[in-house]
C-alpha atoms as a PDB file:
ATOM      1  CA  UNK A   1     -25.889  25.762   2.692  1.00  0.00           C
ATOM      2  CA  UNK A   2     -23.717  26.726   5.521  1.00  0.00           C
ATOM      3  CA  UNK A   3     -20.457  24.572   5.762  1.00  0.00           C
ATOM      4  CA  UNK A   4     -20.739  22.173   8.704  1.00  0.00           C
ATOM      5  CA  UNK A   5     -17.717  22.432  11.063  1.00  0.00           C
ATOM      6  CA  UNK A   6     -15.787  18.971  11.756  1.00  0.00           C
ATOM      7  CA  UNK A   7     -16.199  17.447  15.347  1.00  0.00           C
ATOM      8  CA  UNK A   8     -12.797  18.131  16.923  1.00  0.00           C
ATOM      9  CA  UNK A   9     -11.668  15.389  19.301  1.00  0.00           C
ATOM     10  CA  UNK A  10      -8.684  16.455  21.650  1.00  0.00           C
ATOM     11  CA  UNK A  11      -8.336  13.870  23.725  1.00  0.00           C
ATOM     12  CA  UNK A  12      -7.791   9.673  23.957  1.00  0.00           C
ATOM     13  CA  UNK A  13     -10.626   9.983  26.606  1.00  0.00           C
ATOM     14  CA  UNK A  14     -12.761  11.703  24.575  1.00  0.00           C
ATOM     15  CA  UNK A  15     -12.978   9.847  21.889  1.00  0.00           C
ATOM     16  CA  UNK A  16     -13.540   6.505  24.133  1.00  0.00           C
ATOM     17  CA  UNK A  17     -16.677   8.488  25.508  1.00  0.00           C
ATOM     18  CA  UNK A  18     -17.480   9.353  21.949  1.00  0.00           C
ATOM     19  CA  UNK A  19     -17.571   6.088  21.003  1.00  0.00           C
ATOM     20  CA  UNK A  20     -18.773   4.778  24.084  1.00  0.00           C
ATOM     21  CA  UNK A  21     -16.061   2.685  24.967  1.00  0.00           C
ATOM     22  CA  UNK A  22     -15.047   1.948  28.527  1.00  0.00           C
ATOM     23  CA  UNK A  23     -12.327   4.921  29.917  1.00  0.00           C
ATOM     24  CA  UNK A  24      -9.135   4.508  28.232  1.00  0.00           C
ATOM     25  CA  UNK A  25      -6.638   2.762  30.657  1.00  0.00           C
ATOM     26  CA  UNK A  26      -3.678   5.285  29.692  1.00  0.00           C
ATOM     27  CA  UNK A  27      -4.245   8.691  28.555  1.00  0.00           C
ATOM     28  CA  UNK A  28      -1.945   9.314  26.081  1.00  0.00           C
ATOM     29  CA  UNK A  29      -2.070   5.922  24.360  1.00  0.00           C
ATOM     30  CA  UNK A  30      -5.021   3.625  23.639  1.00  0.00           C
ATOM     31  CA  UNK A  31      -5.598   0.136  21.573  1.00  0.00           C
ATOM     32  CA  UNK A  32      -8.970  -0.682  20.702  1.00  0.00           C
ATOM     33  CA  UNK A  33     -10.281  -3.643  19.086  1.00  0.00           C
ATOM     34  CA  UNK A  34     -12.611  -2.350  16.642  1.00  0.00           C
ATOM     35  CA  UNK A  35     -15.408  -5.009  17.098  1.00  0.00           C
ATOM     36  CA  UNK A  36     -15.890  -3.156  20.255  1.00  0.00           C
ATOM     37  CA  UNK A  37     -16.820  -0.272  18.323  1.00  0.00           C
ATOM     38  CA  UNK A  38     -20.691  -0.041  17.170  1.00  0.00           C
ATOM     39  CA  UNK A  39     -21.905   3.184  17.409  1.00  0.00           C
ATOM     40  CA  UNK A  40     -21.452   5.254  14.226  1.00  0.00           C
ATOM     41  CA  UNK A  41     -24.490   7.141  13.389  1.00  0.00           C
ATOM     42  CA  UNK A  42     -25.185   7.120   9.458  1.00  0.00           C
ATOM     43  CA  UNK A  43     -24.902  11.219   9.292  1.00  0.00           C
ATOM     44  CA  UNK A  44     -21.757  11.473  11.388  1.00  0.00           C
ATOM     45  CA  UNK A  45     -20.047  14.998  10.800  1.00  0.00           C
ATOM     46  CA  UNK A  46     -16.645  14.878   9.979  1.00  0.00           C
ATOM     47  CA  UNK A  47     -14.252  14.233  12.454  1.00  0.00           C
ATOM     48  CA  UNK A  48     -10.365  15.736  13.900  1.00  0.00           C
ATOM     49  CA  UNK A  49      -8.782  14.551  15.982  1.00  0.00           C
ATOM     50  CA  UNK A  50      -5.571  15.974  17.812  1.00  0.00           C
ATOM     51  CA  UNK A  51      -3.436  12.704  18.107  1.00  0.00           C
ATOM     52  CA  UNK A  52      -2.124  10.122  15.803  1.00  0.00           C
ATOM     53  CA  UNK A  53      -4.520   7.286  14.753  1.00  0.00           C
ATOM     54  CA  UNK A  54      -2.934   4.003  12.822  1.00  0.00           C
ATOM     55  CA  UNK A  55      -5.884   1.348  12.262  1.00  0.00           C
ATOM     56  CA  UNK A  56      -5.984  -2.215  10.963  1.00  0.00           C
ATOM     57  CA  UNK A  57      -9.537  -2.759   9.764  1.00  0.00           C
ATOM     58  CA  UNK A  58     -11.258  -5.756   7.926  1.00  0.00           C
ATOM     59  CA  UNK A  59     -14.675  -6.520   6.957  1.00  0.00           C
ATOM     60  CA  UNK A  60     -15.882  -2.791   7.332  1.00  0.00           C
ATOM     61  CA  UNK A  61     -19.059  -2.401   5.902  1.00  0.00           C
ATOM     62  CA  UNK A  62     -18.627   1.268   5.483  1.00  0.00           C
ATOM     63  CA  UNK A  63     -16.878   4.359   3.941  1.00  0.00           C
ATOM     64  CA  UNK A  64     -14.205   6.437   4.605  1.00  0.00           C
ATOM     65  CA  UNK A  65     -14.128   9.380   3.520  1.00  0.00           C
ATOM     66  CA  UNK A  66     -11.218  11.630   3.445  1.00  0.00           C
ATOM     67  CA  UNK A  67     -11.954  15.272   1.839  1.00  0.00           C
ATOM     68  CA  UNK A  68     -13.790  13.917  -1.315  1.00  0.00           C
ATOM     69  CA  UNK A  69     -12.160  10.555  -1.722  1.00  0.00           C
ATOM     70  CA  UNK A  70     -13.779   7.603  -1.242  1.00  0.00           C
ATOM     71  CA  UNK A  71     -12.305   3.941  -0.143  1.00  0.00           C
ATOM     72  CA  UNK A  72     -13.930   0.854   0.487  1.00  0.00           C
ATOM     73  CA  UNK A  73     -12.270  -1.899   3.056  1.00  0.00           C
ATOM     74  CA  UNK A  74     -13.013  -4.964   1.493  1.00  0.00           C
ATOM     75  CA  UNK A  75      -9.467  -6.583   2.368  1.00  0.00           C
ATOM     76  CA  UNK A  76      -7.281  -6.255   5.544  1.00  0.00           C
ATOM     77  CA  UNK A  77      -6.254  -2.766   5.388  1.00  0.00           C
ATOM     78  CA  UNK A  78      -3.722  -0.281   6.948  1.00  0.00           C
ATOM     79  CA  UNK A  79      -4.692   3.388   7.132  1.00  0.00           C
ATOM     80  CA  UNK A  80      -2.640   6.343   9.401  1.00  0.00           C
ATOM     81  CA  UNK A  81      -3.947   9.693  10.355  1.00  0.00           C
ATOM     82  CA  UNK A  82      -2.035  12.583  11.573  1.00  0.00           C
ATOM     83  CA  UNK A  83      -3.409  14.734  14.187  1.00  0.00           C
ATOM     84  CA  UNK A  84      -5.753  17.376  12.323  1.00  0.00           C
ATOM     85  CA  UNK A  85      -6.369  15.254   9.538  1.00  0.00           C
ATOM     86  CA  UNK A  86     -10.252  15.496   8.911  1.00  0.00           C
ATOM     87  CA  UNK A  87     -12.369  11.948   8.247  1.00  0.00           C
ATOM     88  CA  UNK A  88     -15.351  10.968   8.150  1.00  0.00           C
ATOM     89  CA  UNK A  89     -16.870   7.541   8.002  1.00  0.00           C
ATOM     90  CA  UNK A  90     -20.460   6.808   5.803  1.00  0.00           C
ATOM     91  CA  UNK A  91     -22.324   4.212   7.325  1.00  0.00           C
ATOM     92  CA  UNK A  92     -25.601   3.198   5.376  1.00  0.00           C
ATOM     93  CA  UNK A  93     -28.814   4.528   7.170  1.00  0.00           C
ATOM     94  CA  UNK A  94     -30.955   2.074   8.994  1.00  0.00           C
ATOM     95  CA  UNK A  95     -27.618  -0.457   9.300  1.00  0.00           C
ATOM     96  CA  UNK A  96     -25.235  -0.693  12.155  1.00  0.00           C
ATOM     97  CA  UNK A  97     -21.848  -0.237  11.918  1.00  0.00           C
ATOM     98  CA  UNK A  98     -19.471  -3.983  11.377  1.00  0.00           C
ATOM     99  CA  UNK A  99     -15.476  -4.234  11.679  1.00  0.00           C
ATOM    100  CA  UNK A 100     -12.883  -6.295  12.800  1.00  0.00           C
ATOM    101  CA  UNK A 101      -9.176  -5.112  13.371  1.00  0.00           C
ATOM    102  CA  UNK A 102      -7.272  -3.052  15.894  1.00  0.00           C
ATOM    103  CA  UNK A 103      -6.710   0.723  15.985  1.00  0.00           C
ATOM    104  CA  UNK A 104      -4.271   2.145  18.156  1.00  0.00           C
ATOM    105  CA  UNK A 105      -4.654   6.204  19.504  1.00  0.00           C
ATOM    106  CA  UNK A 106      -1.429   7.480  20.120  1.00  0.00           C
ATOM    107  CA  UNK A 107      -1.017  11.561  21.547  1.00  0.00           C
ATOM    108  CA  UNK A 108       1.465  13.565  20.659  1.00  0.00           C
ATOM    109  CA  UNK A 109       2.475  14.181  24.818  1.00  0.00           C
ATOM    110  CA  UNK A 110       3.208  10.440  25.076  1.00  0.00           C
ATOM    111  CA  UNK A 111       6.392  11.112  22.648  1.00  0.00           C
ATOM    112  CA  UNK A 112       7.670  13.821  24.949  1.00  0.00           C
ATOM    113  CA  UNK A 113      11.590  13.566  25.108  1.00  0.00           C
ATOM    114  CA  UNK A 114      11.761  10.086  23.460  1.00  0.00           C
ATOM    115  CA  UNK A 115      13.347   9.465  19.853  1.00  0.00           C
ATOM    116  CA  UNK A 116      10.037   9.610  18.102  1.00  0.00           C
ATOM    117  CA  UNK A 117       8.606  12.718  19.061  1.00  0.00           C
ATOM    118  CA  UNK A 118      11.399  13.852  15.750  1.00  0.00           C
ATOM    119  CA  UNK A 119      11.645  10.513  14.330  1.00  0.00           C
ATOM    120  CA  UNK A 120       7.674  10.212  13.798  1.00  0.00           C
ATOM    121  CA  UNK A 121       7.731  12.868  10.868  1.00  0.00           C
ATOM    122  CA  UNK A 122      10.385  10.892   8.636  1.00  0.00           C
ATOM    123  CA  UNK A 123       7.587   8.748   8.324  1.00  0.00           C
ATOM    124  CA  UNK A 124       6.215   9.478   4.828  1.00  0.00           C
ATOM    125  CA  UNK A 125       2.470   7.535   5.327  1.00  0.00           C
ATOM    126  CA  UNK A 126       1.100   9.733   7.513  1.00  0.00           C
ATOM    127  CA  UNK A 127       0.799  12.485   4.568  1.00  0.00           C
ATOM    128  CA  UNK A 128      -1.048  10.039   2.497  1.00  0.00           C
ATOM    129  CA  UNK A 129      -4.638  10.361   2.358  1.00  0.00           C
ATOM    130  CA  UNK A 130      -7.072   6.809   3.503  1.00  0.00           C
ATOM    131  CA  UNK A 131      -7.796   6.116  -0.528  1.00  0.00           C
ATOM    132  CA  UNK A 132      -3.558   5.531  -0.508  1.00  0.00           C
ATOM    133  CA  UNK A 133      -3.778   2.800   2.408  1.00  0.00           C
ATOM    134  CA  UNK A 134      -1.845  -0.153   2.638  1.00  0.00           C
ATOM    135  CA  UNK A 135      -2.822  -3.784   1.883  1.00  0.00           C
ATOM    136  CA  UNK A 136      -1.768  -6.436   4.118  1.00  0.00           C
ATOM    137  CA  UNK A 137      -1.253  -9.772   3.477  1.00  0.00           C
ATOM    138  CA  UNK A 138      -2.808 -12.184   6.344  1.00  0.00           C
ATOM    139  CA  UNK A 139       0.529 -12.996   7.399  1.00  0.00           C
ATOM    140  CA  UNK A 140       1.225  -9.012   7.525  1.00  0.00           C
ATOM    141  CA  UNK A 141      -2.082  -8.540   9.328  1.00  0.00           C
ATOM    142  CA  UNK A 142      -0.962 -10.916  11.984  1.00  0.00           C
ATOM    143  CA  UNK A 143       2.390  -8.998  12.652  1.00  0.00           C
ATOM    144  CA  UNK A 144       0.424  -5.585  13.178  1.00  0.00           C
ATOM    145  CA  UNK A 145      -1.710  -7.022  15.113  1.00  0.00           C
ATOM    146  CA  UNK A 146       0.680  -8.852  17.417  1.00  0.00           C
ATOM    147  CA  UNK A 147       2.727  -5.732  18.256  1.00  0.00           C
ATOM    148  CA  UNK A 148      -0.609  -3.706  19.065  1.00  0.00           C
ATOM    149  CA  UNK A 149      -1.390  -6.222  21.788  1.00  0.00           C
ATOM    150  CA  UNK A 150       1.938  -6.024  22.940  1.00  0.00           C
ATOM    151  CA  UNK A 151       1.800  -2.625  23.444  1.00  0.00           C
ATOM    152  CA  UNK A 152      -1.773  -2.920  25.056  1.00  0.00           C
ATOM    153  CA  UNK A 153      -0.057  -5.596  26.864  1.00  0.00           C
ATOM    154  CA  UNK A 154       2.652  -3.284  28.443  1.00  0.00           C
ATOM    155  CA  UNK A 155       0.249  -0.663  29.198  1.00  0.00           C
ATOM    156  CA  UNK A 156      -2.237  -2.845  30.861  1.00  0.00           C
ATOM    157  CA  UNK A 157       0.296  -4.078  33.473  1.00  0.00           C
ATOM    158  CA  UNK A 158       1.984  -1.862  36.123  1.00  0.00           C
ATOM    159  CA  UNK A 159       3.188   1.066  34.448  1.00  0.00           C
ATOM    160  CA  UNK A 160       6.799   1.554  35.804  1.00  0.00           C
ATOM    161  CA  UNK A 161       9.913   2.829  34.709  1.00  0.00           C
ATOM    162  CA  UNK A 162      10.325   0.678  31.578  1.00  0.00           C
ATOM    163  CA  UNK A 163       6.955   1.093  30.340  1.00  0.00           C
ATOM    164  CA  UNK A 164       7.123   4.290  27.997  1.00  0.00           C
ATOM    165  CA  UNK A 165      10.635   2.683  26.527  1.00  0.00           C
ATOM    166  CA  UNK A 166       9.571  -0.283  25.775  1.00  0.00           C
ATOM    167  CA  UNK A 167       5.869   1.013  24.325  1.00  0.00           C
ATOM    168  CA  UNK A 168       8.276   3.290  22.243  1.00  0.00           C
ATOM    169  CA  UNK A 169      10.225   0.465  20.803  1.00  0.00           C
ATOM    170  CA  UNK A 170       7.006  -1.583  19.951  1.00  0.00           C
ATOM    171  CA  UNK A 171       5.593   1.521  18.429  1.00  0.00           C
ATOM    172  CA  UNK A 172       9.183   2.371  16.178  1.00  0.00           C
ATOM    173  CA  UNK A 173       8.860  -1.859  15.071  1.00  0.00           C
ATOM    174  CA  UNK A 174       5.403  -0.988  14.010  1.00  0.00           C
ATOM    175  CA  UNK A 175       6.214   1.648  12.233  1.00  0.00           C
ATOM    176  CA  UNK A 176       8.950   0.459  10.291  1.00  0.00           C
ATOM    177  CA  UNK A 177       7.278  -2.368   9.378  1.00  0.00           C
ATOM    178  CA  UNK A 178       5.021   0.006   7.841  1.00  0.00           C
ATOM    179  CA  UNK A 179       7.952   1.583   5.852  1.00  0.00           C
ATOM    180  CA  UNK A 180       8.526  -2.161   4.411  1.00  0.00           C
ATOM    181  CA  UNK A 181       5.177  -2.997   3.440  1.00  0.00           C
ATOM    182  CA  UNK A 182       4.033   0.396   1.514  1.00  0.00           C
ATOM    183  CA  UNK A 183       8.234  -0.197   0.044  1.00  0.00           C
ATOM    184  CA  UNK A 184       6.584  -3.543  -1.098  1.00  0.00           C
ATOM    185  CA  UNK A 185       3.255  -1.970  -2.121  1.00  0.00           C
ATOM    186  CA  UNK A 186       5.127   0.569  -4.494  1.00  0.00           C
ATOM    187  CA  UNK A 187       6.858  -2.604  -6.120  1.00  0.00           C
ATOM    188  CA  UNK A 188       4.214  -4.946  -6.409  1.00  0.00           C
ATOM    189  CA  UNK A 189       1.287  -3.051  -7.712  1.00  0.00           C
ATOM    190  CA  UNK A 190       3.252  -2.875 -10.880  1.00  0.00           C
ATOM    191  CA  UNK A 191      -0.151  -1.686 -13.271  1.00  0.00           C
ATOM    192  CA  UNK A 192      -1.239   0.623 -10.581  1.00  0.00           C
ATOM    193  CA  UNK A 193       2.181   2.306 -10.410  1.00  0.00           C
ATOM    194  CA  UNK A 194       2.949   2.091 -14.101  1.00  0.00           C
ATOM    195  CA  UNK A 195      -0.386   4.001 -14.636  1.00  0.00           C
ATOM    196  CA  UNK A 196       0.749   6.536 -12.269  1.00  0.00           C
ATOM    197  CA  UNK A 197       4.076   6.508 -14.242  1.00  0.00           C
ATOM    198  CA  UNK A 198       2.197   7.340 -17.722  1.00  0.00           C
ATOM    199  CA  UNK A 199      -0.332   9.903 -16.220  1.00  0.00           C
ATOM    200  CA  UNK A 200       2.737  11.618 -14.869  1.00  0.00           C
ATOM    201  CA  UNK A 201       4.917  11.555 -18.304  1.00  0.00           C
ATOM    202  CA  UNK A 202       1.388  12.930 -19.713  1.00  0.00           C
ATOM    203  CA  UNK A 203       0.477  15.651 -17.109  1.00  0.00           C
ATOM    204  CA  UNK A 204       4.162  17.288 -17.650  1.00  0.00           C
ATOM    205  CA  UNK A 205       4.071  17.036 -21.315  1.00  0.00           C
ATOM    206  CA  UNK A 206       0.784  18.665 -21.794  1.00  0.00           C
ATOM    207  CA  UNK A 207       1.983  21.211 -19.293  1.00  0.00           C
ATOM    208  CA  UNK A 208       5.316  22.149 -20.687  1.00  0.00           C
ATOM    209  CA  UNK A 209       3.568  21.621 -24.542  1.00  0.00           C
ATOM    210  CA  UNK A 210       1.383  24.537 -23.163  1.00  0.00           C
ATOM    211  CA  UNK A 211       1.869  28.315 -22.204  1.00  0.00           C
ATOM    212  CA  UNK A 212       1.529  27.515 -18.874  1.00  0.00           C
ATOM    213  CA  UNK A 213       5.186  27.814 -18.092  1.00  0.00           C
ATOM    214  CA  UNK A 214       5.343  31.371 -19.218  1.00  0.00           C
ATOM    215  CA  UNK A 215       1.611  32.172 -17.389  1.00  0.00           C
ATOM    216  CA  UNK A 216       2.513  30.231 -14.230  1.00  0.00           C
ATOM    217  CA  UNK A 217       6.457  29.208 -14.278  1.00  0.00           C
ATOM    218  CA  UNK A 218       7.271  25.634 -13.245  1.00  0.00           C
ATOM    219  CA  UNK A 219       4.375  23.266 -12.198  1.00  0.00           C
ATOM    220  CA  UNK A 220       4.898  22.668  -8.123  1.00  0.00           C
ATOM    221  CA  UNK A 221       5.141  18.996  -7.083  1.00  0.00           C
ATOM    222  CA  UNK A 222       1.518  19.815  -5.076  1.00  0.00           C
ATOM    223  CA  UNK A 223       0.285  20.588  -8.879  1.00  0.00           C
ATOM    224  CA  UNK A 224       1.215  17.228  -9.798  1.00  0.00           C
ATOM    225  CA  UNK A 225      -0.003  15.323  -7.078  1.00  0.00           C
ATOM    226  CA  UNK A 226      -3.228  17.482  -7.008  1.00  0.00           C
ATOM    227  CA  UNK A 227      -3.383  16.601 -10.672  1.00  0.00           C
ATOM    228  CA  UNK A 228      -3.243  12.796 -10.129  1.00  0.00           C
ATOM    229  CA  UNK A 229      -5.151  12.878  -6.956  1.00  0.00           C
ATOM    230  CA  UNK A 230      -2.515  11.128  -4.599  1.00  0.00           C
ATOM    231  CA  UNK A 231      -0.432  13.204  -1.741  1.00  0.00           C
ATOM    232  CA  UNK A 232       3.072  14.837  -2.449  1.00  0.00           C
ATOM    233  CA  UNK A 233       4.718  12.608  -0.007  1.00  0.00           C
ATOM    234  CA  UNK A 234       3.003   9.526  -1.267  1.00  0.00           C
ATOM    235  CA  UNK A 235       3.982  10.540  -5.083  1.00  0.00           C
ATOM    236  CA  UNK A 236       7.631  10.653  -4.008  1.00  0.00           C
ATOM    237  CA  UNK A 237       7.872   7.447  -2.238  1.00  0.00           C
ATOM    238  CA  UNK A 238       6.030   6.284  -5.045  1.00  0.00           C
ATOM    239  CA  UNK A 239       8.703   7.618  -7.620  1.00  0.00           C
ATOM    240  CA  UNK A 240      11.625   7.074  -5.348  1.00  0.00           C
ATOM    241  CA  UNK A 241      10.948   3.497  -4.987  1.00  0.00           C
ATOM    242  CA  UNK A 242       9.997   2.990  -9.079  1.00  0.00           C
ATOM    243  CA  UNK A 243      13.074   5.488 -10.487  1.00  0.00           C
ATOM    244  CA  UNK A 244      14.861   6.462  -7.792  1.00  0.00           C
ATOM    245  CA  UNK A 245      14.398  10.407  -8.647  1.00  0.00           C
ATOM    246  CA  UNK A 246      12.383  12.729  -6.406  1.00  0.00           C
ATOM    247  CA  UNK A 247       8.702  14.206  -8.360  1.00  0.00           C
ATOM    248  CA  UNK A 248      10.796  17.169  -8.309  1.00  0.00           C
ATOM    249  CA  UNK A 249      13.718  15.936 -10.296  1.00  0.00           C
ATOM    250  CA  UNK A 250      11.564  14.402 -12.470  1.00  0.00           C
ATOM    251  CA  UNK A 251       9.594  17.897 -12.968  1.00  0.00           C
ATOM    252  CA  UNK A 252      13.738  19.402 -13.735  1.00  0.00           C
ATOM    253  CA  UNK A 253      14.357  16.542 -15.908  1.00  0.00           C
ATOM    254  CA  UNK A 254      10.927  17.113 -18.165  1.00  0.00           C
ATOM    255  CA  UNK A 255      12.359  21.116 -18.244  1.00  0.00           C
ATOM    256  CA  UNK A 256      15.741  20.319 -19.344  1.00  0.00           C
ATOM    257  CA  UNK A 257      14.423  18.168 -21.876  1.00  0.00           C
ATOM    258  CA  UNK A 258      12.397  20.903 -23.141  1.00  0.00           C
ATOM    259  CA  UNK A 259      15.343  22.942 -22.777  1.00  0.00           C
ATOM    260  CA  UNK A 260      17.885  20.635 -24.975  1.00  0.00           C
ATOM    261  CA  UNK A 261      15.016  20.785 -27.587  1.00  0.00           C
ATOM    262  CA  UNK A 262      14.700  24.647 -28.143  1.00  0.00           C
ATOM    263  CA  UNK A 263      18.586  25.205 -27.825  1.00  0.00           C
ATOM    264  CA  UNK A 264      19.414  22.576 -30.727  1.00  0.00           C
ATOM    265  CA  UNK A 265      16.253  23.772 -33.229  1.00  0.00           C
ATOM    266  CA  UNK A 266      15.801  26.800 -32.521  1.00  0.00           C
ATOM    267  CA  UNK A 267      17.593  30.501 -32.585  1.00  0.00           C
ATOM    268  CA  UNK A 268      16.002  31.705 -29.516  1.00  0.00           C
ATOM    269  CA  UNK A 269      18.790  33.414 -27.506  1.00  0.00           C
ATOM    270  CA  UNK A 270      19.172  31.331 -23.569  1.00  0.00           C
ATOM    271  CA  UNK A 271      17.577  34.464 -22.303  1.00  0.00           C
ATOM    272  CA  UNK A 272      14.416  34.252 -24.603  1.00  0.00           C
ATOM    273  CA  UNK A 273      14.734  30.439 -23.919  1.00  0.00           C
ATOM    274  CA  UNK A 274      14.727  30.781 -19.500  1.00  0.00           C
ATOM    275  CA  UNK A 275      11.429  32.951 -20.800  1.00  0.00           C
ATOM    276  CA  UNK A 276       9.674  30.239 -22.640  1.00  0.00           C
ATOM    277  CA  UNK A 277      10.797  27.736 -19.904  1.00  0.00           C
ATOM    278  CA  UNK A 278       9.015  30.112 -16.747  1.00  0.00           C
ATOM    279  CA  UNK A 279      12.569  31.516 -15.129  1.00  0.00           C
ATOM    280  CA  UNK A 280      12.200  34.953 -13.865  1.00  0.00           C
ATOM    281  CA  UNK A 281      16.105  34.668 -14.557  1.00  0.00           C
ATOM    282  CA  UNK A 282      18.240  33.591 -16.679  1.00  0.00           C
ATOM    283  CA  UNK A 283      20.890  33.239 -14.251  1.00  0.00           C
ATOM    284  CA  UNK A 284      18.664  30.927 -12.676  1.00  0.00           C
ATOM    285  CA  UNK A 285      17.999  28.576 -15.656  1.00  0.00           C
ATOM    286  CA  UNK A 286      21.891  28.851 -17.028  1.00  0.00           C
ATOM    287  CA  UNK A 287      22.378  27.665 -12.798  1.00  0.00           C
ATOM    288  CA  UNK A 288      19.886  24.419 -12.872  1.00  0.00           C
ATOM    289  CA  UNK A 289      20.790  23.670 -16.591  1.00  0.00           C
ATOM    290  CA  UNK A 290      24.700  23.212 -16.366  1.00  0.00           C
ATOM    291  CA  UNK A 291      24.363  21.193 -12.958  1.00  0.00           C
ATOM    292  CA  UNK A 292      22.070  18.661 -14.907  1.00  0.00           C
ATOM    293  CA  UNK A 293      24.383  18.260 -17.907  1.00  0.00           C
ATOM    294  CA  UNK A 294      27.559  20.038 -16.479  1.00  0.00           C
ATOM    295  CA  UNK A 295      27.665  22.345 -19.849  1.00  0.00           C
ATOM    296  CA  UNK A 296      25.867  26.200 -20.031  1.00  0.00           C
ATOM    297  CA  UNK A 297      23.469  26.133 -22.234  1.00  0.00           C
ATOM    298  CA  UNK A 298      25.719  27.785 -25.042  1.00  0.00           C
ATOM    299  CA  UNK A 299      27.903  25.438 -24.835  1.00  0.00           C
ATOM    300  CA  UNK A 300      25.552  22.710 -25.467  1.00  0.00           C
ATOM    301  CA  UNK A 301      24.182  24.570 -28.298  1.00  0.00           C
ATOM    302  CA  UNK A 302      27.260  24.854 -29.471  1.00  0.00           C
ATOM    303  CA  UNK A 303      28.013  20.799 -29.620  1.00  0.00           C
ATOM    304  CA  UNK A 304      25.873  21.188 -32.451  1.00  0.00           C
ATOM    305  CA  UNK A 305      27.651  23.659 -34.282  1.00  0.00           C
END
């Protein structure tokens, strides 16, 4: 079976006709309230689009599907979408599509020489994939909400000299709102995270128990997150906010572990030891070993002497 191509979308207008919603009344920005929104044939193709896409859905009564995960909207949800991200949304044949919420359409072009065109790639949720969205409380959902209409608001008047500066700030309050609820997300979904935690501690010790440091060297953080099916940026927000260490540092931290272990048991020289442990060099693991515990590794061996 030949692979199906996603439907690329390039512009705000575009996607209004796609939809068939009325003609966008800006062309680089765009809120739409998504009870507006009904048609959604049940075998859509996927979709990709070529701007930024941040939606607030509730009672959706269909999937999203994002590669080969799967998420269901039965709360108010929070989902952002990077331009080339591919989607797709599953709804059930013979039924028509039902939501409530906002979704605001934001190009790239409308950040031209503003703050955000740089500032827009700090933010860490746009990696994550739709089955890592954020829940919002009502009173959350109400604050989203309110600053989308305020920026439909601004865009619906006369545009004049203000406009794009004051869309901007609305836009930079959104998203840092944002920041704060997924910060609050990480905290309070304690089993959820701690589970993460565990799978984590298990992943690295079957992988450094293994020989799949000497067969493949260190695992890469985009093994890890692969492994527990979340996104590299959303695993280190995840484990910044829990332990305050990076996945990489954790990843050092499991090695140097592993490292203490074979220099205090065993008489493997450091240079059979870097081996074992994946370096290339030994130089290179004598370098990462003495900035985590400020001693070479013979002279930690030698603490035990």
């Amino acid at each position: 079976m030949a692979n199906i191509q996603p439907h690329r979308i390039k512009t705000i207008s575009e996607f209004h006709q796609f939809r068939e919603l009325p003609k966008p009344e800006h062309p680089l920005i765009s809120v739409i309230n998504l009870e507006s929104v009904k048609q959604v044939p049940a075998n859509e193709t996927s979709l990709v689009k070529d701007f930024y896409s941040i939606a607030l859905k509730r009672n959706f009564n269909a999937k999203m599907k994002y590669g080969q995960q799967e998420y269901d909207f039965d709360e108010g949800i929070m989902f952002f979408i990077s331009p080339g991200q591919v989607f797709r949304i599953e709804v059930e044949k013979d039924s028509t599509l039902k939501q409530s919420g906002w979704m605001l359409l934001l190009h790239p072009d409308f950040l031209w020489n503003t703050s955000l065109a740089k500032t827009i790639k700090q933010y860490e949720y746009f990696d994550y994939s739709v089955n890592e969205a954020l829940f919002l409380s009502e009173k959350e959902e109400t604050t989203i909400a309110g600053i989308m209409q305020n920026i439909q608001q601004e865009y619906h008047s006369n545009i004049d000299k203000f406009s794009q500066d004051i869309i901007i700030a609305q836009l930079e309050l959104l998203f840092n709102y944002a920041d704060r609820f997924y910060h609050r997300q990480f905290i309070t979904r304690k089993i959820t995270n701690h589970n993460i935690l565990n799978r984590l501690e298990d992943i690295l010790n079957e992988y450094f128990n293994s020989d799949s440091l000497i067969k493949k060297g260190l695992p890469t953080v985009q093994y890890i997150a692969d492994s527990l099916n979340v996104s590299p940026g959303y695993l280190s927000g995840l484990l910044k906010t829990l332990t305050g260490q990076s996945t990489q540092q954790h990843i050092h931290d499991k090695l140097i572990e592993k490292a203490k272990e074979k220099l205090s048991i065993t008489d493997l020289s450091v240079s059979e030891i870097a081996y074992e442990l994946g370096f290339e060099h030994p130089q290179s693991f004598s370098k990462l070993f003495k900035t985590k515990t400020n001693l070479s590794p013979l002279e930690f061996r030698n603490t035990f002497n």
